[in-house]
Protein backbone atom coordinates (compact mmCIF):
# COMPACT_ATOMS: atom_id res chain seq x y z
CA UNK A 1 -16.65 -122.52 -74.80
CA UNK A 2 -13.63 -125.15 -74.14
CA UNK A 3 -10.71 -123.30 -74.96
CA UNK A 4 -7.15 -125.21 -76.31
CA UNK A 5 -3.96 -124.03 -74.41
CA UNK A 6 0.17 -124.90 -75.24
CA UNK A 7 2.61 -124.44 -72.67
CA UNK A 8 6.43 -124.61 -74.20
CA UNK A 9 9.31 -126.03 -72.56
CA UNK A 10 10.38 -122.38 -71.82
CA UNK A 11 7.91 -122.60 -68.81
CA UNK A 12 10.43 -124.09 -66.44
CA UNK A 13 10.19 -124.90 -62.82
CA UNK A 14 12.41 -126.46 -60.56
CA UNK A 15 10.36 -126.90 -57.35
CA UNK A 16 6.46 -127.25 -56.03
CA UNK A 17 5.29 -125.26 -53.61
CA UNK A 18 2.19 -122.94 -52.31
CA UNK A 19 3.86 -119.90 -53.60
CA UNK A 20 4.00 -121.05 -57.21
CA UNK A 21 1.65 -119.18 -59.13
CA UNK A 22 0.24 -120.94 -62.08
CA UNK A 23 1.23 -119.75 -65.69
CA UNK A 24 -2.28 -120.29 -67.30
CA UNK A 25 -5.69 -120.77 -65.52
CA UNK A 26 -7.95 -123.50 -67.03
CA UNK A 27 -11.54 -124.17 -66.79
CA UNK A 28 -13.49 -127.57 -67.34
CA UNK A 29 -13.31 -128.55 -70.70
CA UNK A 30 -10.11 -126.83 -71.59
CA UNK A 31 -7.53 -128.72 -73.25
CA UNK A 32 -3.46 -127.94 -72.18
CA UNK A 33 -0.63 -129.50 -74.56
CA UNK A 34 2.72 -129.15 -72.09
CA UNK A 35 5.90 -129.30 -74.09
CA UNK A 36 8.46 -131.27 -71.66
CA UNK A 37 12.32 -131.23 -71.49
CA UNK A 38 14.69 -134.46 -71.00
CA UNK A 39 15.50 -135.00 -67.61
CA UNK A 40 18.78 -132.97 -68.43
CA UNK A 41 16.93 -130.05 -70.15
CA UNK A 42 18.56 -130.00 -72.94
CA UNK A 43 22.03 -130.28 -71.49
CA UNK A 44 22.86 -133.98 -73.80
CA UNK A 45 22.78 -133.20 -77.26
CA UNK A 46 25.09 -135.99 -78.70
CA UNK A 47 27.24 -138.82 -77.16
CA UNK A 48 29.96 -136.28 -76.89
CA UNK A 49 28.12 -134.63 -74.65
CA UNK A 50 29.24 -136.16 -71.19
CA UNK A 51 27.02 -136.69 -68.09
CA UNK A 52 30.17 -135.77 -66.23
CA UNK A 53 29.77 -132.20 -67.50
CA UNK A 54 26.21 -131.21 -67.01
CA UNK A 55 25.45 -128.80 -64.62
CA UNK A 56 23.38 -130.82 -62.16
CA UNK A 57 21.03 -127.67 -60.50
CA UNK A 58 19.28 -128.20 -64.38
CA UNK A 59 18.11 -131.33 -63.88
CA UNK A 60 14.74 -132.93 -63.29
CA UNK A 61 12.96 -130.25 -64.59
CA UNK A 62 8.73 -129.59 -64.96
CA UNK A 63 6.58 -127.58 -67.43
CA UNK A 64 3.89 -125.61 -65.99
CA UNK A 65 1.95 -125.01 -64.06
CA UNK A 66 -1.44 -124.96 -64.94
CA UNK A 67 -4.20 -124.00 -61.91
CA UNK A 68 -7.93 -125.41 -62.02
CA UNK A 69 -10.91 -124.66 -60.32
CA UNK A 70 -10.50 -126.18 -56.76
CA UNK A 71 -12.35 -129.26 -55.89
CA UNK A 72 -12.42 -130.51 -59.97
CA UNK A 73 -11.91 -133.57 -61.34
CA UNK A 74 -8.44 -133.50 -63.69
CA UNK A 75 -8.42 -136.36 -66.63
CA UNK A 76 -4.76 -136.40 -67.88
CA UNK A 77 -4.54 -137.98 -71.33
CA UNK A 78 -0.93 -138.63 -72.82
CA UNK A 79 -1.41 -138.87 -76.19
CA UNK A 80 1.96 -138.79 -77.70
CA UNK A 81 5.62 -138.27 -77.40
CA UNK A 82 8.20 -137.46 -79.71
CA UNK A 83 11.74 -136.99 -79.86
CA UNK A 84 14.02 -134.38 -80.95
């Protein structure tokens, strides 16, 4: 049975690679909502917040990841967005 699966914006990574180990395992017909940071992570809160003062190794950031069954089709659907 198709199971539904959330992944918070707590699950960062900063990098791909072949060591990265997944943080869930899907199968077909699972469903995966991934919560996504800004491109600062969080760093610009308000326009007093300066770009000047971020600290740049938290930037660009990814949710995830998720591994599959190898050799499966993947359907992404984006279905909304919202903001803070």
């Amino acid at each position: 049975m198709p199971q539904a699966y959330r992944l918070s914006s707590d699950h960062i990574i900063w990098s791909f690679g072949p060591d990265l180990r997944p943080a869930l395992e899907v199968e077909p017909g699972d469903t995966v909502t991934f919560e996504t940071n800004d491109c600062f992570t969080g760093q610009i809160r308000s326009e007093a917040d300066l770009v000047t003062e971020i600290d740049l190794s938290r930037i660009n950031s990814a949710t995830g990841t998720a591994g599959a069954i190898a050799a499966q089709a993947l359907l992404a659907d984006i279905r909304a967005g919202k903001l803070p």
